[in-house]
Protein backbone atom coordinates (compact mmCIF):
# COMPACT_ATOMS: atom_id res chain seq x y z
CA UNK A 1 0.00 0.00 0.00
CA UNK A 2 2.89 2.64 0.88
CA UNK A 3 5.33 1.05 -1.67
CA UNK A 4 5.10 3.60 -4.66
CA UNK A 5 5.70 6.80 -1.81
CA UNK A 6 8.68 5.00 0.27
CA UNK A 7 10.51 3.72 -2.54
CA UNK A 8 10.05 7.44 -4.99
CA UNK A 9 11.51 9.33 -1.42
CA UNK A 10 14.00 6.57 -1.15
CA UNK A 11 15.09 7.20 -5.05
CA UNK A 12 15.00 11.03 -4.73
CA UNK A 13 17.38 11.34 -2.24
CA UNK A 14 20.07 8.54 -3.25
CA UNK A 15 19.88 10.30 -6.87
CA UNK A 16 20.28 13.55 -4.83
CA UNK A 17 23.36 12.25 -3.00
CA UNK A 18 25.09 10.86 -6.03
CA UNK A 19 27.02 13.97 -6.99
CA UNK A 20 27.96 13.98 -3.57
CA UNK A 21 29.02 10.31 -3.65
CA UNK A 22 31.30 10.65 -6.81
CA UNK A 23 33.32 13.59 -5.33
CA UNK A 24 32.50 15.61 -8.45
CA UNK A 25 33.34 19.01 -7.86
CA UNK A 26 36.65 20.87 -6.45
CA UNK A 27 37.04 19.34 -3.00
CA UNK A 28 34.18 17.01 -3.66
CA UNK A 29 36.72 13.72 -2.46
CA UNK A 30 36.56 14.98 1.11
CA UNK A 31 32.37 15.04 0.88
CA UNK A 32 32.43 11.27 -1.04
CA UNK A 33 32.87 8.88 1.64
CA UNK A 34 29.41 11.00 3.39
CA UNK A 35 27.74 10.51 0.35
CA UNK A 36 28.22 6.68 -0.04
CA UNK A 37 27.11 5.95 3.90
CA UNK A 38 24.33 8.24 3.11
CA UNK A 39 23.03 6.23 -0.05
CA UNK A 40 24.28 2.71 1.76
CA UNK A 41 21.93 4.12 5.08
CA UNK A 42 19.25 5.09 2.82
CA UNK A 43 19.52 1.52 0.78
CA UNK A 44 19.04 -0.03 4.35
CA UNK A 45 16.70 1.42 5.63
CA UNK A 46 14.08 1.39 2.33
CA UNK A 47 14.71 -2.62 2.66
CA UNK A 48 13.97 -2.40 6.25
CA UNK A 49 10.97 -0.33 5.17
CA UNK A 50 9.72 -2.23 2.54
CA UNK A 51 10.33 -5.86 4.01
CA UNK A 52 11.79 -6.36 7.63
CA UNK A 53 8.60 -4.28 9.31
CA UNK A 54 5.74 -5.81 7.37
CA UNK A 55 7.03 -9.22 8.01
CA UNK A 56 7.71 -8.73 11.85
CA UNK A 57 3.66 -6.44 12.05
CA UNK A 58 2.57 -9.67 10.60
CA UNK A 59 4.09 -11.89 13.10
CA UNK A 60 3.20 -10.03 15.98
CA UNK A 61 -0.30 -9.89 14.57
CA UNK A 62 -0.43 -13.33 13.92
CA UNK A 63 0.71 -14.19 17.36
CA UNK A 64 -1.62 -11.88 19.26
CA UNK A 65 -4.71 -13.38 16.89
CA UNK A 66 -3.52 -16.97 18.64
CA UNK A 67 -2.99 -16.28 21.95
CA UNK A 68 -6.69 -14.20 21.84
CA UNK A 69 -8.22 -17.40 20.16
CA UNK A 70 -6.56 -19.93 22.90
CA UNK A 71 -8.89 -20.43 26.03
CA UNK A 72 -7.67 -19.87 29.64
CA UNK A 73 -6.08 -22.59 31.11
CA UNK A 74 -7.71 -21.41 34.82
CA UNK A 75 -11.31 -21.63 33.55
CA UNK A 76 -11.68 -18.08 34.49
CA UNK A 77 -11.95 -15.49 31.59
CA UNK A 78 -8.86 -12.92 31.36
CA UNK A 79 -9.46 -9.91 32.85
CA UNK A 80 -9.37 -6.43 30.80
């Protein structure tokens, strides 16, 4: 559902930093190495984005939908 906005952000700003990343420019080798942990942070984090949280939502969810469906072992219903 949010994939089209996170990954056009994500692609804005690495194409942004990729002047920056060459070290185009006079002085622009001092600003590179920035620029590449910038695009490799940004790379990370979009995957993180995209992937690692939707799969861990859905196992919590998951998880929680289980433990609601299980009865009480006591007899007694849980309190709220």
């Amino acid at each position: 559902m949010r994939f089209r906005p996170v990954l056009m952000t994500a692609l804005a700003m690495i194409i942004g930093m990729l002047p920056m990343a060459l070290g185009l420019g006079e002085g622009g080798e001092q600003n590179a190495p920035l620029g590449r942990a910038v695009i490799g942070g940004l790379i990370c984090s979009t995957i993180a984005t995209l992937v690692f949280v939707p799969v861990v939502f859905s196992l919590v969810h998951d998880w929680q939908a289980r433990r609601a469906a299980q009865p009480s072992s006591t007899g007694v219903p849980d309190a709220i």
